[in-house]
N, C-alpha and C. Protein backbone atom coordinates (compact mmCIF):
# COMPACT_ATOMS: atom_id res chain seq x y z
N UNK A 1 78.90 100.86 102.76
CA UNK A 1 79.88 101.59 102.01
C UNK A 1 80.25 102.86 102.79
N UNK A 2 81.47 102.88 103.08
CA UNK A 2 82.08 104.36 103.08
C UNK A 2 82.01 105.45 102.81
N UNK A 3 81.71 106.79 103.35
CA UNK A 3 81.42 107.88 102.96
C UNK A 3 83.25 108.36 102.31
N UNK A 4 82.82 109.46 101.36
CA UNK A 4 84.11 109.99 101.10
C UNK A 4 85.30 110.60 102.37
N UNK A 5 84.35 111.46 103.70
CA UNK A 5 84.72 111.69 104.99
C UNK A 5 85.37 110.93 105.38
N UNK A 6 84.90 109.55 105.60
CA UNK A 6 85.68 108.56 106.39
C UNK A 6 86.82 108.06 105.84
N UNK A 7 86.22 107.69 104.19
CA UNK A 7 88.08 107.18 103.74
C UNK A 7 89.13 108.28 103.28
N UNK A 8 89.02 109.90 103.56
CA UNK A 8 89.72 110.42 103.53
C UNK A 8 90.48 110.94 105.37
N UNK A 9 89.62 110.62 106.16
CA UNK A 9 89.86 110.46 107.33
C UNK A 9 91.11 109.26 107.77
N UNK A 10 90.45 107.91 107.18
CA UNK A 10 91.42 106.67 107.43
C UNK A 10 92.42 106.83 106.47
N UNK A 11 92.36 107.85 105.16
CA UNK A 11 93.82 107.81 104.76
C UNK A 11 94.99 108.50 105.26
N UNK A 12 94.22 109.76 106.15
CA UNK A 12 95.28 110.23 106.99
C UNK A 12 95.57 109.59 107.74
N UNK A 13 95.03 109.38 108.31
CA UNK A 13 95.37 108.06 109.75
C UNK A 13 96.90 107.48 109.58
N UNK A 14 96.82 106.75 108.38
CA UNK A 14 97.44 105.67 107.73
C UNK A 14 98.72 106.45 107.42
N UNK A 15 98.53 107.29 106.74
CA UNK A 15 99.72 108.40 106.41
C UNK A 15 100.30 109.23 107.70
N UNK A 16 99.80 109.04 108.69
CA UNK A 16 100.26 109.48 110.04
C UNK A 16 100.92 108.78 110.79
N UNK A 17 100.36 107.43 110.61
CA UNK A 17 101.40 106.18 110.96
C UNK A 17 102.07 105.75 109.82
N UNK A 18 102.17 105.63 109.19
CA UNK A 18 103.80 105.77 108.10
C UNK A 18 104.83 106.83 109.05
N UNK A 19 104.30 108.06 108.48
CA UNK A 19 105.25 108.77 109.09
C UNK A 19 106.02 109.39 110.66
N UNK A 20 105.40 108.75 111.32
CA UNK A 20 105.59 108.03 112.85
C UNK A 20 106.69 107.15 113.06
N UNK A 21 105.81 105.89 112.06
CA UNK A 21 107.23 104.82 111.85
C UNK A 21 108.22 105.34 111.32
N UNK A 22 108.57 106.15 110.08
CA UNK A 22 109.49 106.48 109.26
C UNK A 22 110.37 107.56 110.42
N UNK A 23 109.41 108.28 111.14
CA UNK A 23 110.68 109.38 111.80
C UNK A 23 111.41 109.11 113.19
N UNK A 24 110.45 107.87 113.92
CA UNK A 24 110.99 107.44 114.85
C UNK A 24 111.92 106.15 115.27
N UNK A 25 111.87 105.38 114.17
CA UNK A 25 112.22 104.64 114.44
C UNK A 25 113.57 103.81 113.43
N UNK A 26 114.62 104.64 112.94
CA UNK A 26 116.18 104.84 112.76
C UNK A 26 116.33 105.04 113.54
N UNK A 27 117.20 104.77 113.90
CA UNK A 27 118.61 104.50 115.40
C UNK A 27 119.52 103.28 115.27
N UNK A 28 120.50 103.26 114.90
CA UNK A 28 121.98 102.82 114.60
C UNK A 28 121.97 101.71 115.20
N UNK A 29 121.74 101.99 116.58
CA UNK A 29 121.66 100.22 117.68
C UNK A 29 120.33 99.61 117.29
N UNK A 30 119.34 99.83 116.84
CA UNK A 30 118.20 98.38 116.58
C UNK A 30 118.85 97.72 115.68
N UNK A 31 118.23 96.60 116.11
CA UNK A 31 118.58 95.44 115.20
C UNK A 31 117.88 95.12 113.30
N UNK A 32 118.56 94.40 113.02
CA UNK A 32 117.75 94.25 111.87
C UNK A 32 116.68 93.82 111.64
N UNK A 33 116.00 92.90 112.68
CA UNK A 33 114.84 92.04 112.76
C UNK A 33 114.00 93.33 113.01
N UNK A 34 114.43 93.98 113.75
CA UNK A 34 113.47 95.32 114.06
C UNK A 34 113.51 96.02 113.14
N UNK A 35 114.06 96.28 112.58
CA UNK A 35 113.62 97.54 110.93
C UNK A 35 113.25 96.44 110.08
N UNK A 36 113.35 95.27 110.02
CA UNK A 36 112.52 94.47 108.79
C UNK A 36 111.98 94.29 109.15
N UNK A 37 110.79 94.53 110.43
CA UNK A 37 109.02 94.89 110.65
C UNK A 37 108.76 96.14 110.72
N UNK A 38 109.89 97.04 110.82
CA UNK A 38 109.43 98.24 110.20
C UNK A 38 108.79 98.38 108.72
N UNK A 39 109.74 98.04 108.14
CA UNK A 39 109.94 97.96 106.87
C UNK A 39 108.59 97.10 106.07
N UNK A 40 108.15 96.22 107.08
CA UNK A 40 106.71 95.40 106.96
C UNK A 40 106.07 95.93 106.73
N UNK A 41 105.70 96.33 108.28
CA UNK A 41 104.37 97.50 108.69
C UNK A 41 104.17 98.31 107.76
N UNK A 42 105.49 99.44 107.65
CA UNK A 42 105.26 100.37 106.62
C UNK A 42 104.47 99.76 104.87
N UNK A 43 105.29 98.90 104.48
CA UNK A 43 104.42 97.91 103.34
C UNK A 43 103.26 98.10 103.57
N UNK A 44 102.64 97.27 104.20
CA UNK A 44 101.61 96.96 104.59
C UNK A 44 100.69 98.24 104.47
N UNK A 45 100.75 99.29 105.37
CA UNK A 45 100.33 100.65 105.53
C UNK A 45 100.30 101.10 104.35
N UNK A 46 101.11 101.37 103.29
CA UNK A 46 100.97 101.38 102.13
C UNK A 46 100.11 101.13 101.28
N UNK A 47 100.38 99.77 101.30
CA UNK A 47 99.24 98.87 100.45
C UNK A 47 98.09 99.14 101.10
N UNK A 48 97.81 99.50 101.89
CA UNK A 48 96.20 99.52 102.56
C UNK A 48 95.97 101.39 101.94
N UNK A 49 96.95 102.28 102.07
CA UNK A 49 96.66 103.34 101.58
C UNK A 49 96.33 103.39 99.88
N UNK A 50 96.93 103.15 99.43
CA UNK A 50 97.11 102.64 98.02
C UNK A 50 95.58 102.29 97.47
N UNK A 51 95.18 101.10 98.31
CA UNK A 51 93.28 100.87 97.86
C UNK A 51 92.71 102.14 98.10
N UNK A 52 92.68 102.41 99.27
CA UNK A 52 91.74 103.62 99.76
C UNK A 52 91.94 104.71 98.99
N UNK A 53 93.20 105.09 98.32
CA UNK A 53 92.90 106.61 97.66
C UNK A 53 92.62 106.22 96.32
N UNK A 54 92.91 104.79 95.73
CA UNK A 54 92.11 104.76 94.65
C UNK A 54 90.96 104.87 94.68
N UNK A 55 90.24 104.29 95.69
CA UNK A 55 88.20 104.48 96.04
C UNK A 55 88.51 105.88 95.88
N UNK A 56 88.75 106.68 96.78
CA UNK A 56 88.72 108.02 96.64
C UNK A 56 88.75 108.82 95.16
N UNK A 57 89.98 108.70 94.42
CA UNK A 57 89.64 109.29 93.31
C UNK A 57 88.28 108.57 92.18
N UNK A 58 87.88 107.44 92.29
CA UNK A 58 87.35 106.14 91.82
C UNK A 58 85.39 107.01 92.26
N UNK A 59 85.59 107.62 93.32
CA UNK A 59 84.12 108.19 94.18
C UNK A 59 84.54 109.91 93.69
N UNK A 60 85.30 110.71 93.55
CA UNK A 60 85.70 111.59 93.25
C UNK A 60 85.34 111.58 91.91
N UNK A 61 86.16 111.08 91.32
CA UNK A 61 85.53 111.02 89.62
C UNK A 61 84.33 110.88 89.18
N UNK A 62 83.42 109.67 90.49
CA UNK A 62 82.33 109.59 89.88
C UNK A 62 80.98 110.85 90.18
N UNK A 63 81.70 111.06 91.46
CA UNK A 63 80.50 112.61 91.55
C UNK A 63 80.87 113.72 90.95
N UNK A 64 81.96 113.75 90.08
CA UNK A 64 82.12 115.05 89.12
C UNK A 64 81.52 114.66 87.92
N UNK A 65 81.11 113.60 87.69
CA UNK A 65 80.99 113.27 85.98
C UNK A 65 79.35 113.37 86.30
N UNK A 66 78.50 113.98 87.27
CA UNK A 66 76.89 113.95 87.36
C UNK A 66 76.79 115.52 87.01
């Protein structure tokens, strides 16, 4: 199991690459095939953030209620 450190570590991560993808990669000439794996990835990144900060508040909650 995961320390709280680490999955607040890998949620930045994750939120660092979102916003990587999100600021670099608009530009008028890519194609569409290329922003609909943007558009993936980012999903994806999401959904993987999404679990992890629920553990987080889920481990958060539970060491305040001792």
């Amino acid at each position: 199991m995961r320390s709280l450190a680490e999955l607040n570590k890998e949620a930045s991560e994750i939120q660092l690459q979102i916003r990587r993808l999100l600021l670099n990669n608009y530009d008028i000439n890519d194609g569409i095939a290329d922003k609909l794996t943007v558009i993936n990835t980012i999903s994806t990144l999401r959904t993987t953030l999404s679990v992890i900060q629920r553990e987080i508040r889920e481990r958060s909650t539970d060491q305040n209620s001792w």
